[in-house]
PDB file of N, CA and C in Angstrom:
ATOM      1  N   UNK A   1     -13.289   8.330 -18.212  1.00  0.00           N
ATOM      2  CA  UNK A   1     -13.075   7.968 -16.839  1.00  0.00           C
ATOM      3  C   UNK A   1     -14.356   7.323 -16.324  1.00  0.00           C
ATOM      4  N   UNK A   2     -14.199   6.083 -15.839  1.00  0.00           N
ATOM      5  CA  UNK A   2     -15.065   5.560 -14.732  1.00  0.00           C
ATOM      6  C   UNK A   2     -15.350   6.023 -13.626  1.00  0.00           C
ATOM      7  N   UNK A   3     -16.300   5.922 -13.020  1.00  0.00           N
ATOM      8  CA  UNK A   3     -16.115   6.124 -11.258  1.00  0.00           C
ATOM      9  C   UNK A   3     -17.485   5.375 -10.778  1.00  0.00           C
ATOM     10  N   UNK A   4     -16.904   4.588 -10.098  1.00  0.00           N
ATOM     11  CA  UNK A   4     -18.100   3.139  -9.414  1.00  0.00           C
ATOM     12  C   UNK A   4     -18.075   3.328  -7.754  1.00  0.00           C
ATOM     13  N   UNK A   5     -19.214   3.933  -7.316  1.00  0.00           N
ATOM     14  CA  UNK A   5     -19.296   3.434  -6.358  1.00  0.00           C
ATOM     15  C   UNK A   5     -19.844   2.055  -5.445  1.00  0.00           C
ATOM     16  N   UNK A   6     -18.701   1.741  -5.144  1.00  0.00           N
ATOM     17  CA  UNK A   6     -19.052   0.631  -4.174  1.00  0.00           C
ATOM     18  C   UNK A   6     -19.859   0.485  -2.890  1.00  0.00           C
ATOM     19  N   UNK A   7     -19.659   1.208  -2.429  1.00  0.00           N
ATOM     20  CA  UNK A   7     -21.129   1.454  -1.036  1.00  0.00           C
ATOM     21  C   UNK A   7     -20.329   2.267  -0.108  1.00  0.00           C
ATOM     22  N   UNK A   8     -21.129   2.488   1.209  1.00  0.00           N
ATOM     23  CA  UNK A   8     -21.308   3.608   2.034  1.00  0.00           C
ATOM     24  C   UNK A   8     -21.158   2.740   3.519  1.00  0.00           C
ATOM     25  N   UNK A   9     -20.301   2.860   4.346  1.00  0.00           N
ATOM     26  CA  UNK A   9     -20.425   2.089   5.872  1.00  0.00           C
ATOM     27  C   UNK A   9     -21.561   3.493   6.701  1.00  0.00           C
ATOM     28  N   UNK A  10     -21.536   3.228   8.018  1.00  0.00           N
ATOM     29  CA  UNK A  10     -22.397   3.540   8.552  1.00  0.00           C
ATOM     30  C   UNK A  10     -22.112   5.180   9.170  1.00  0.00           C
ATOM     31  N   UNK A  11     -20.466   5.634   8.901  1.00  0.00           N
ATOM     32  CA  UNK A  11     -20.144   6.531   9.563  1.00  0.00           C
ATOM     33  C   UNK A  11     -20.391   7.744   7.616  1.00  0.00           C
ATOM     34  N   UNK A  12     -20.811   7.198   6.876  1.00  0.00           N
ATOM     35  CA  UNK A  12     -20.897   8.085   5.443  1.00  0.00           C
ATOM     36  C   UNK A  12     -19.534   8.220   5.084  1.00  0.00           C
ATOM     37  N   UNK A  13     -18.756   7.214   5.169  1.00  0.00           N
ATOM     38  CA  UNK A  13     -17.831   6.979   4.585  1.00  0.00           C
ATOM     39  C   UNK A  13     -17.853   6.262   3.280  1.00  0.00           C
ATOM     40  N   UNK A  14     -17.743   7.108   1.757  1.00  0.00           N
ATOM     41  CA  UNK A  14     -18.139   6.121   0.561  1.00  0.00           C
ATOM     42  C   UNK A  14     -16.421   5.399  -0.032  1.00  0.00           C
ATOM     43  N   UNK A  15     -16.603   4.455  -0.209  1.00  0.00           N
ATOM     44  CA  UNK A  15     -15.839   3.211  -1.014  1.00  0.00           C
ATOM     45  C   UNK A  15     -15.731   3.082  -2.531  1.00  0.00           C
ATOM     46  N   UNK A  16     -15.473   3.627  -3.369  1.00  0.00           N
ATOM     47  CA  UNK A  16     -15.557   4.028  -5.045  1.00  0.00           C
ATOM     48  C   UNK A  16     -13.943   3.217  -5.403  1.00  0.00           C
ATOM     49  N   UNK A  17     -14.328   3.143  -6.478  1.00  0.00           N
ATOM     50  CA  UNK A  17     -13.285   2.930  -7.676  1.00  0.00           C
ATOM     51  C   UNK A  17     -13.503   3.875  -8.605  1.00  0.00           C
ATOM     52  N   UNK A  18     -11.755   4.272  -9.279  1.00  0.00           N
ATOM     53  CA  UNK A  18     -12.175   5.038 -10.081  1.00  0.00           C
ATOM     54  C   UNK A  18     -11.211   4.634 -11.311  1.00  0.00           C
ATOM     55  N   UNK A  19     -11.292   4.562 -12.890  1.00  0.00           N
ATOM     56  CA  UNK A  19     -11.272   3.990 -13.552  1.00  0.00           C
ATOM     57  C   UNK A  19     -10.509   4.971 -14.741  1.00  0.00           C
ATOM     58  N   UNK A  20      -9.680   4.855 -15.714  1.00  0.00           N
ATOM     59  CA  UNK A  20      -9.449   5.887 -16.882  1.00  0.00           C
ATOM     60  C   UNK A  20      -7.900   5.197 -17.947  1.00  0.00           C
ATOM     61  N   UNK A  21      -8.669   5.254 -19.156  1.00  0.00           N
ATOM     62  CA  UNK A  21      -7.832   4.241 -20.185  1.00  0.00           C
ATOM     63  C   UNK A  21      -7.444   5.285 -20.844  1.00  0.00           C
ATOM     64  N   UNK A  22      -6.151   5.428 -21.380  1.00  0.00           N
ATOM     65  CA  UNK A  22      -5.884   6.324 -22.378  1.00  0.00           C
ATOM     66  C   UNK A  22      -4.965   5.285 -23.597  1.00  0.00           C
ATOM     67  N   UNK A  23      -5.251   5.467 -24.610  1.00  0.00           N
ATOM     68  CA  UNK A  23      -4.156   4.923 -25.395  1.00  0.00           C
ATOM     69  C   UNK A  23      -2.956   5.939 -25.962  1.00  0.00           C
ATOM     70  N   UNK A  24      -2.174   5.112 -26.336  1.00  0.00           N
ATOM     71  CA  UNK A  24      -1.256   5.973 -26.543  1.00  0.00           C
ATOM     72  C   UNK A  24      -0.236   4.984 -27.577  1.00  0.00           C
ATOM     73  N   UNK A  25       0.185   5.705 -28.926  1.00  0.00           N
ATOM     74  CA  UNK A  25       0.430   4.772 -29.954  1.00  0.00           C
ATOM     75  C   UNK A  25       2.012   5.312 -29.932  1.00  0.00           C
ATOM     76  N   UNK A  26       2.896   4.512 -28.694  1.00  0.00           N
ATOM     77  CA  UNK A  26       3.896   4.150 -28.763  1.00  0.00           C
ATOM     78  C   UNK A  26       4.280   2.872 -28.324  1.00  0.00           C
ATOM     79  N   UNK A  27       5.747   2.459 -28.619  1.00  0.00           N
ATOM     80  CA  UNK A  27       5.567   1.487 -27.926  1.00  0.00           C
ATOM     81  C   UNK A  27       6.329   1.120 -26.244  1.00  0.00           C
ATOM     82  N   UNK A  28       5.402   0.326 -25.689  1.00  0.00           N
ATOM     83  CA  UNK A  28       5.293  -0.182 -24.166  1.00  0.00           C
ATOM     84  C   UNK A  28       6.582  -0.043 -23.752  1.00  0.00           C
ATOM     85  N   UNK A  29       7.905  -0.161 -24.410  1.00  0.00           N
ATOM     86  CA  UNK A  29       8.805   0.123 -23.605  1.00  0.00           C
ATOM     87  C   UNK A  29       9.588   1.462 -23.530  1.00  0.00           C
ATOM     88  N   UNK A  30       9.278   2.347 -24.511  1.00  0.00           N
ATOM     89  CA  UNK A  30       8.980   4.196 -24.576  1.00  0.00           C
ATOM     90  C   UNK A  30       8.244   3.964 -23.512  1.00  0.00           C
ATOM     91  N   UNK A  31       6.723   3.954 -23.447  1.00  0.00           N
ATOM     92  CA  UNK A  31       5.994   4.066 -22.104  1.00  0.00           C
ATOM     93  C   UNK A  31       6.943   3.990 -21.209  1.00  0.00           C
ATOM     94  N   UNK A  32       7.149   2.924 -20.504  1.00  0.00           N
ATOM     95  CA  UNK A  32       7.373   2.764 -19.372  1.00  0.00           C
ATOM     96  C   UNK A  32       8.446   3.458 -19.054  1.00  0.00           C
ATOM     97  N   UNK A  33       9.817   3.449 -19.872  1.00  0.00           N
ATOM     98  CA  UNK A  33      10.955   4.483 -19.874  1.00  0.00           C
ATOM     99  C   UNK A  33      10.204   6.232 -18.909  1.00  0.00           C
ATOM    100  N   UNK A  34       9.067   6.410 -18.738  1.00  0.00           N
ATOM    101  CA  UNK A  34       8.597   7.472 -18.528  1.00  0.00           C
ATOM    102  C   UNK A  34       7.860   7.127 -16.884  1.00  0.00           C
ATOM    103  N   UNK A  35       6.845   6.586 -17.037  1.00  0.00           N
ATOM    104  CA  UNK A  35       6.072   5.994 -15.880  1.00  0.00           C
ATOM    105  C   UNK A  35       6.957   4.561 -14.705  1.00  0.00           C
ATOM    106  N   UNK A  36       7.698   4.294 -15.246  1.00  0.00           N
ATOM    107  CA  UNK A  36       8.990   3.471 -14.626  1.00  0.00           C
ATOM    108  C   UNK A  36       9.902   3.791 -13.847  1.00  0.00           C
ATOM    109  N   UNK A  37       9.841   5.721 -13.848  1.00  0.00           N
ATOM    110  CA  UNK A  37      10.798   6.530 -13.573  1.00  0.00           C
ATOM    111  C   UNK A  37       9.985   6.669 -11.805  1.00  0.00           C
ATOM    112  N   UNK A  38      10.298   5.806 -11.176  1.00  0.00           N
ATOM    113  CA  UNK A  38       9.200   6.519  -9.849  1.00  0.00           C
ATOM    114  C   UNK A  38       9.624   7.849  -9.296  1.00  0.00           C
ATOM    115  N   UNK A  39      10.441   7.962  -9.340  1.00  0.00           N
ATOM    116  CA  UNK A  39      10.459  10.070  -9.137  1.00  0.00           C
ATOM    117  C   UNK A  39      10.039  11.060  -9.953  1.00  0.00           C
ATOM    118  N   UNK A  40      10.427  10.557 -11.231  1.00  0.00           N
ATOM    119  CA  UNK A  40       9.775  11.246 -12.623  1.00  0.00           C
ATOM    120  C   UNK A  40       8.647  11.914 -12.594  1.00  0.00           C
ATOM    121  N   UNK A  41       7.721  11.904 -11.695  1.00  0.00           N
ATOM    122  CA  UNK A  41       6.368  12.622 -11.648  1.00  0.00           C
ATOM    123  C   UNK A  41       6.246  13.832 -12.133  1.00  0.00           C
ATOM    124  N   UNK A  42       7.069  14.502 -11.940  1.00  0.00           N
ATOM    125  CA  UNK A  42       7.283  16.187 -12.237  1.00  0.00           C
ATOM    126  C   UNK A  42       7.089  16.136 -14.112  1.00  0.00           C
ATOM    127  N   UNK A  43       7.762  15.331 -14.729  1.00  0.00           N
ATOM    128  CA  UNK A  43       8.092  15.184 -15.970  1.00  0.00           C
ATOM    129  C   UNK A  43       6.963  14.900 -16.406  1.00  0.00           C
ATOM    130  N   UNK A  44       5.502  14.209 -16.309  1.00  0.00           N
ATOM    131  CA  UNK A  44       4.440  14.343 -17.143  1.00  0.00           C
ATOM    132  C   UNK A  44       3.231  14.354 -16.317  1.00  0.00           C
ATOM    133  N   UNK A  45       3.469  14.774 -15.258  1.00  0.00           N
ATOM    134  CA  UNK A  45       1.949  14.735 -14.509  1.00  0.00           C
ATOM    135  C   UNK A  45       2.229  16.474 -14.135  1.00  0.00           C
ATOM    136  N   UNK A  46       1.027  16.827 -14.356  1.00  0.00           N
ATOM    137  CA  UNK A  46       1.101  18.680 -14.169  1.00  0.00           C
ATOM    138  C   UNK A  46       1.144  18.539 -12.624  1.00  0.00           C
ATOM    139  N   UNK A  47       1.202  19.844 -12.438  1.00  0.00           N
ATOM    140  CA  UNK A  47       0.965  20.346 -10.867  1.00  0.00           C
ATOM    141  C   UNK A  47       1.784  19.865  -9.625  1.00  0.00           C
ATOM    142  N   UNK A  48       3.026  18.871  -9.986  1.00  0.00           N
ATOM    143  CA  UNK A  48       4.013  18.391  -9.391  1.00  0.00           C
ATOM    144  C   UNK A  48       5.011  19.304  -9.454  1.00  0.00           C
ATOM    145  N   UNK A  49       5.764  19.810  -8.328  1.00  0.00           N
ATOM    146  CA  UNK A  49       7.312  20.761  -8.299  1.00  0.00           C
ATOM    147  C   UNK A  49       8.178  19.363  -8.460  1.00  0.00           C
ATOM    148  N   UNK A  50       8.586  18.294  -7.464  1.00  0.00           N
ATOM    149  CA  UNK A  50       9.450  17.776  -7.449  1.00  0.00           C
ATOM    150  C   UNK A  50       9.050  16.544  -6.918  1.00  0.00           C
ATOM    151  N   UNK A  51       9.755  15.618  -7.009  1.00  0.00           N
ATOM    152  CA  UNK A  51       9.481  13.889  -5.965  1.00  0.00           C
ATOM    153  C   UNK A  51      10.697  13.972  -5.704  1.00  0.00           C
ATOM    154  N   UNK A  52      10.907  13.146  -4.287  1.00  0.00           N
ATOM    155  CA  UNK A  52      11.910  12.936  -4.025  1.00  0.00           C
ATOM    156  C   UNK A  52      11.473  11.442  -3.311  1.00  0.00           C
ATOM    157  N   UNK A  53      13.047  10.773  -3.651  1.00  0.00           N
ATOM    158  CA  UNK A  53      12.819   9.685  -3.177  1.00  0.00           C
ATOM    159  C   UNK A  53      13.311   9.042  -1.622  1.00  0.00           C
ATOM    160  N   UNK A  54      12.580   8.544  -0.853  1.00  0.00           N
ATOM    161  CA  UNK A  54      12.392   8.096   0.459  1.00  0.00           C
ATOM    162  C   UNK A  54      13.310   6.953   0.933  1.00  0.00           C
ATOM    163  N   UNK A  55      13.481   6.133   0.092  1.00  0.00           N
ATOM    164  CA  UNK A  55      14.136   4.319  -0.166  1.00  0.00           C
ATOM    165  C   UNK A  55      15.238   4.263  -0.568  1.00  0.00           C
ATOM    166  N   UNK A  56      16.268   3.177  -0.255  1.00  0.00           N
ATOM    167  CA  UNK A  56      17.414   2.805  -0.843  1.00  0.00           C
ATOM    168  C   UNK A  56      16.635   2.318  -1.986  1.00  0.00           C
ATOM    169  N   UNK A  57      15.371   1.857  -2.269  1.00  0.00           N
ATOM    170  CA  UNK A  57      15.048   1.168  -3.293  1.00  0.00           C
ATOM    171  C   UNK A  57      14.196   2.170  -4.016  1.00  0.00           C
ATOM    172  N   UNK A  58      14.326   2.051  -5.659  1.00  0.00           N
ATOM    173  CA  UNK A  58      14.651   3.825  -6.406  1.00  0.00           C
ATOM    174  C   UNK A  58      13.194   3.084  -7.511  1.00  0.00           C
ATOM    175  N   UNK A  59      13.462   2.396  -8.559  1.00  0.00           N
ATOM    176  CA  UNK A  59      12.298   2.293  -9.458  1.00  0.00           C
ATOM    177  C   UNK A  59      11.924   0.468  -8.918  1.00  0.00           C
ATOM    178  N   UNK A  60      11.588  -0.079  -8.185  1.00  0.00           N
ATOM    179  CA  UNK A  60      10.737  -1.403  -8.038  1.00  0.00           C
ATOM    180  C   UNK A  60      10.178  -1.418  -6.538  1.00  0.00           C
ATOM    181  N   UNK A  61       9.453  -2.588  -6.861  1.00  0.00           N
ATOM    182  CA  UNK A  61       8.846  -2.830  -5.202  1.00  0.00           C
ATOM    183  C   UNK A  61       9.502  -2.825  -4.007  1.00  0.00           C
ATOM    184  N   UNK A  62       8.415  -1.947  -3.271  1.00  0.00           N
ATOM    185  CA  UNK A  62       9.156  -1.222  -2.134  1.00  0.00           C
ATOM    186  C   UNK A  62       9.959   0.078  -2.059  1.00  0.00           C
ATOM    187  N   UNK A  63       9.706   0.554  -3.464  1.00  0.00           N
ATOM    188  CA  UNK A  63      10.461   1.967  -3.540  1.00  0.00           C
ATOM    189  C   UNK A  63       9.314   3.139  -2.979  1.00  0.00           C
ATOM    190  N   UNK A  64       9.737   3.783  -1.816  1.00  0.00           N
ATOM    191  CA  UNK A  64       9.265   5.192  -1.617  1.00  0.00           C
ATOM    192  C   UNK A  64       9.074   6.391  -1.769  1.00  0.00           C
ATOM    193  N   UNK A  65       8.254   7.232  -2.477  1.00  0.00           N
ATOM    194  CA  UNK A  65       8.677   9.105  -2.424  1.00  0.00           C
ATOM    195  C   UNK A  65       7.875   9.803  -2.077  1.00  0.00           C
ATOM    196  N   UNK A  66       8.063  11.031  -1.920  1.00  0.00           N
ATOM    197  CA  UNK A  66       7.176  12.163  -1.859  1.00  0.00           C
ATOM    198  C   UNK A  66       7.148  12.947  -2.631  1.00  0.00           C
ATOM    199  N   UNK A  67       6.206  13.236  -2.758  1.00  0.00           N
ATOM    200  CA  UNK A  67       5.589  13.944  -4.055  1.00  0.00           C
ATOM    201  C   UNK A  67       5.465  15.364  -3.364  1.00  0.00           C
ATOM    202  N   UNK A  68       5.917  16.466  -3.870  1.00  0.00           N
ATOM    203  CA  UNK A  68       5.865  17.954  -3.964  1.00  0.00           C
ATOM    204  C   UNK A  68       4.985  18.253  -4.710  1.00  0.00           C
ATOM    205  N   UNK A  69       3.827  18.864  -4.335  1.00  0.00           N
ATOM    206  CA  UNK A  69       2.679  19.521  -5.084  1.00  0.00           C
ATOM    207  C   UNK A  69       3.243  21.257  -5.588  1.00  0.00           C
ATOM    208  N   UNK A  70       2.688  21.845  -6.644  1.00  0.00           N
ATOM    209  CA  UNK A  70       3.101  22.944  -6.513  1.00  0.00           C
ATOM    210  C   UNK A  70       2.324  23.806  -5.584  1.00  0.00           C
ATOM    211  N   UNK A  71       1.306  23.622  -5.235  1.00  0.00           N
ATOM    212  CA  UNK A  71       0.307  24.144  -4.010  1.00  0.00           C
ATOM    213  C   UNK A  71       1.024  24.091  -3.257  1.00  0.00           C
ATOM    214  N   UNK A  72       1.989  23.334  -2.843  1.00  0.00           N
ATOM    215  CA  UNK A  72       2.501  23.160  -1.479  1.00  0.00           C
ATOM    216  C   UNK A  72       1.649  21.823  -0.608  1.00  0.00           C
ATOM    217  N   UNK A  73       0.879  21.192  -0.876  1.00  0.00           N
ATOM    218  CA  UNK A  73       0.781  19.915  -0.808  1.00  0.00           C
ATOM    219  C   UNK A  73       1.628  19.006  -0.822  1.00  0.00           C
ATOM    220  N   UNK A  74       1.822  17.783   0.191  1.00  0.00           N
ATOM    221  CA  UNK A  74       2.758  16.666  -0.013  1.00  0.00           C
ATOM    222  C   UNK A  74       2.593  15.785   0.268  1.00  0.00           C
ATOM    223  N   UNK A  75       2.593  14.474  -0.361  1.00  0.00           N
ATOM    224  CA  UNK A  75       2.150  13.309  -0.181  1.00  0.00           C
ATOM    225  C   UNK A  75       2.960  11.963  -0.372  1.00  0.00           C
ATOM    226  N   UNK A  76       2.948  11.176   0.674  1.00  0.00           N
ATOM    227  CA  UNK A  76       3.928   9.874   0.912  1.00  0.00           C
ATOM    228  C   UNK A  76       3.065   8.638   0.248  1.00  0.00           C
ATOM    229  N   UNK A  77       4.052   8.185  -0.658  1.00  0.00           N
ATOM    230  CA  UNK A  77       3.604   6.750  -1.572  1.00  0.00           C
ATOM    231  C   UNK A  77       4.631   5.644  -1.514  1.00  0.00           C
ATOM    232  N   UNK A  78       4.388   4.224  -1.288  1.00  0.00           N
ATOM    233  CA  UNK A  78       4.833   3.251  -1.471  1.00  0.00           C
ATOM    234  C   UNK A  78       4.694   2.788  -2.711  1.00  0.00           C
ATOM    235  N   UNK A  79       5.610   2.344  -3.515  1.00  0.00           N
ATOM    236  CA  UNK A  79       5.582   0.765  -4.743  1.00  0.00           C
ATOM    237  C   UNK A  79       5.133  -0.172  -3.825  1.00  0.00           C
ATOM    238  N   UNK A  80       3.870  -0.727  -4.100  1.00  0.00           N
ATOM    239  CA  UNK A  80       3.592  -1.662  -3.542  1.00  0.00           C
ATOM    240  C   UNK A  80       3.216  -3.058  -4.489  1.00  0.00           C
ATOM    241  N   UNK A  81       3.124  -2.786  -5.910  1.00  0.00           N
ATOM    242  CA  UNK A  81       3.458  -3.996  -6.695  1.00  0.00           C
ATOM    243  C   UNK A  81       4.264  -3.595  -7.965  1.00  0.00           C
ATOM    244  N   UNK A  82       5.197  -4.460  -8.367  1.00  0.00           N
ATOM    245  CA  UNK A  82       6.047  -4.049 -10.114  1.00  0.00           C
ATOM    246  C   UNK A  82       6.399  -5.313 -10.776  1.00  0.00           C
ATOM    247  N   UNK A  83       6.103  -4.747 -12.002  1.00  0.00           N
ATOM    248  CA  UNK A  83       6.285  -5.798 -13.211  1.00  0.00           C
ATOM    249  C   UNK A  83       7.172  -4.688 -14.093  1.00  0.00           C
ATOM    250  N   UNK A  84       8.427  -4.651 -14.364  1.00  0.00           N
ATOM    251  CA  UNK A  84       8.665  -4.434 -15.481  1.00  0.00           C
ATOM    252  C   UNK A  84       8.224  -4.552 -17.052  1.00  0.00           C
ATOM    253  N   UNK A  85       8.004  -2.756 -17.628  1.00  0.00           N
ATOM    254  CA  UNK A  85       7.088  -2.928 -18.818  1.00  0.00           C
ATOM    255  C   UNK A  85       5.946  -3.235 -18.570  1.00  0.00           C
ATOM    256  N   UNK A  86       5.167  -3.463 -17.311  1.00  0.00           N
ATOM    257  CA  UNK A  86       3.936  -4.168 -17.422  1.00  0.00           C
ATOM    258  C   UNK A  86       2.972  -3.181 -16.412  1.00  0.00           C
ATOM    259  N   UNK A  87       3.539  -2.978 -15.085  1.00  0.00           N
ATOM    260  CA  UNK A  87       2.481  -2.298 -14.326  1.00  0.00           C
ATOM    261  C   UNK A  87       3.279  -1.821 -12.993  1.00  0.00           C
ATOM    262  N   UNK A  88       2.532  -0.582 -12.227  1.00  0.00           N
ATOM    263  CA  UNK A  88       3.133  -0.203 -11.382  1.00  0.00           C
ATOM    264  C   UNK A  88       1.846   0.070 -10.081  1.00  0.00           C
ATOM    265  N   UNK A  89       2.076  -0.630  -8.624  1.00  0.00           N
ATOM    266  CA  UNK A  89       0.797  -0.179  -7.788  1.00  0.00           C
ATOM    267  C   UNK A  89       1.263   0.235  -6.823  1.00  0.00           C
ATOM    268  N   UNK A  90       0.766   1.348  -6.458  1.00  0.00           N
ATOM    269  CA  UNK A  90       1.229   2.419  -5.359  1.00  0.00           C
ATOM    270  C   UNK A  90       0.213   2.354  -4.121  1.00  0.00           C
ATOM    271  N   UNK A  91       0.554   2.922  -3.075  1.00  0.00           N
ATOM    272  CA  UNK A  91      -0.491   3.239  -2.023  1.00  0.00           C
ATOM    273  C   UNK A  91       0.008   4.914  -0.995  1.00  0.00           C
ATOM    274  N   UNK A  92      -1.110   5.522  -1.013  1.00  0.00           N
ATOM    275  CA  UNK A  92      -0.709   6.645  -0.458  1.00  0.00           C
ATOM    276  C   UNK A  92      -0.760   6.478   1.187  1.00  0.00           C
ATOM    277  N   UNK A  93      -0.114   7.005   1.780  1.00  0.00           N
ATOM    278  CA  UNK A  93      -0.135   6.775   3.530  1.00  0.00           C
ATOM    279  C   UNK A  93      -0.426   7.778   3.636  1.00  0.00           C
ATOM    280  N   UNK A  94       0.227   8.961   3.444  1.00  0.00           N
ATOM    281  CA  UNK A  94      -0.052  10.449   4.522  1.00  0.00           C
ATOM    282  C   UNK A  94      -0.213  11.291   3.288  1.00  0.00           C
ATOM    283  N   UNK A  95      -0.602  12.304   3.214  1.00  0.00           N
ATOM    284  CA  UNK A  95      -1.382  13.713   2.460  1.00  0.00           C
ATOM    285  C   UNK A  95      -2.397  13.983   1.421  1.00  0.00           C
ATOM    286  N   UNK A  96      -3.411  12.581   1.981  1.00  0.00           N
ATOM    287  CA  UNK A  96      -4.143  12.971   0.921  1.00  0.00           C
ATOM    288  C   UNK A  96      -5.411  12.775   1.806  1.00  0.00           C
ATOM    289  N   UNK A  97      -7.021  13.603   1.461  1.00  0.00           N
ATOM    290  CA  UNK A  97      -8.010  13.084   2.062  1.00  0.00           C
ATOM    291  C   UNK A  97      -8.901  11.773   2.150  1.00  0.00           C
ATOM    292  N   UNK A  98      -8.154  10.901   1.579  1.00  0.00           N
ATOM    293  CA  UNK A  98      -8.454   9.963   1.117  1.00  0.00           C
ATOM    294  C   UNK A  98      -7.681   8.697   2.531  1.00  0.00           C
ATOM    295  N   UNK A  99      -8.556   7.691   2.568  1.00  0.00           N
ATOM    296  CA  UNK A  99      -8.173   6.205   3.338  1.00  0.00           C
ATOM    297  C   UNK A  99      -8.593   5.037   2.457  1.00  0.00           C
ATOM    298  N   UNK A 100      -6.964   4.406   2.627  1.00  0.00           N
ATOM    299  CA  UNK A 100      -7.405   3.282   1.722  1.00  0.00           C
ATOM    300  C   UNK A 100      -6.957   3.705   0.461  1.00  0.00           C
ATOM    301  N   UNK A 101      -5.869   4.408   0.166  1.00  0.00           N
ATOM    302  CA  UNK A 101      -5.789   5.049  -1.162  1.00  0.00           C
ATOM    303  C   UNK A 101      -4.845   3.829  -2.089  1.00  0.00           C
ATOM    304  N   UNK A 102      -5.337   3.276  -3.315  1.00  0.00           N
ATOM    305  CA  UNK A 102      -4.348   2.256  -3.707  1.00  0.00           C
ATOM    306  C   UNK A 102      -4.308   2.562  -5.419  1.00  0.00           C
ATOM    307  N   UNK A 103      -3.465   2.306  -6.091  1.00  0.00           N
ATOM    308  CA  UNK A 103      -4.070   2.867  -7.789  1.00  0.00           C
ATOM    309  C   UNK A 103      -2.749   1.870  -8.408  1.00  0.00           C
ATOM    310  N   UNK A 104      -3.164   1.929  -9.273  1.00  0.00           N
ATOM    311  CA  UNK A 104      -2.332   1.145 -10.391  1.00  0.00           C
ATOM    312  C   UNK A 104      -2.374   1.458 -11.933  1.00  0.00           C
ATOM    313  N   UNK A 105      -0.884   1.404 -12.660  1.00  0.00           N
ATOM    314  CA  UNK A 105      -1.101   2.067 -13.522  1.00  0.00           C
ATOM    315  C   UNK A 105      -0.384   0.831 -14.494  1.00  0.00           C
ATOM    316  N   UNK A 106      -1.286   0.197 -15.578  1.00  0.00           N
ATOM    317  CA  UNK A 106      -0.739  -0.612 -16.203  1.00  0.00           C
ATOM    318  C   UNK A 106      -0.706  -0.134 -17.980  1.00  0.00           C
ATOM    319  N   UNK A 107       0.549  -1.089 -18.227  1.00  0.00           N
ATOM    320  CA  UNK A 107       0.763  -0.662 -19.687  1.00  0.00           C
ATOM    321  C   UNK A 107       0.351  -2.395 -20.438  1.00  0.00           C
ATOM    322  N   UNK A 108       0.133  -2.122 -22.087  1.00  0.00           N
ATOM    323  CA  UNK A 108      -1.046  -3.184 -22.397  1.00  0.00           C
ATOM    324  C   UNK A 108      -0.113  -3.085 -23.938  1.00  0.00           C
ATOM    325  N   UNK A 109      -0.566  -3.845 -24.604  1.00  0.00           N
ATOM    326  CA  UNK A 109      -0.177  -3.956 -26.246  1.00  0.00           C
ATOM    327  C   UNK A 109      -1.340  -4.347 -26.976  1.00  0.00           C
TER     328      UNK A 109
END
């Protein structure tokens, strides 16, 4: 994992990127069958109870959910970019301590 900080405004608010490659020797369209699933969260990310989805629009851009923490945490995400097989970019609005929250998760050959 990377983690770059980018700088600091005046109120000590810091600006970072954060960075992490994993390979994984299947192929890209297994992947995505998994990470494609935008509710699917529960299924390979720990510490998730459930997602539920927000949108008439279910796995592409513009699809919405919330994510059920098992803490009891909950947090609202947009699809905000999709490529089939290729990449998925989200943005969090509400439950996290974070502003400005944006991440992307791409698949590679």
């Amino acid at each position: 994992m990377t983690v770059k900080i980018l700088g600091q405004n005046k109120t000590g608010t810091f600006c970072a990127t954060v960075s992490r490659t994993m390979i994984i020797d299947s192929p890209v369209s297994e992947i995505w069958g998994i990470v494609g699933d935008y509710t699917g969260l529960a299924n390979w990310v720990e510490g998730i109870q459930k997602t539920v989805s927000l949108s008439k629009v279910k796995n592409d851009f513009g699809a919405a959910r919330k994510i059920h923490f098992k803490d009891g945490a909950q947090v609202i995400e947009y699809a905000v970019g999709w490529k089939e097989n290729d990449y998925i970019s989200y943005i969090a609005t509400s439950g996290l301590p974070l502003q400005g929250y944006h991440a992307t998760i791409s698949l590679t050959t």
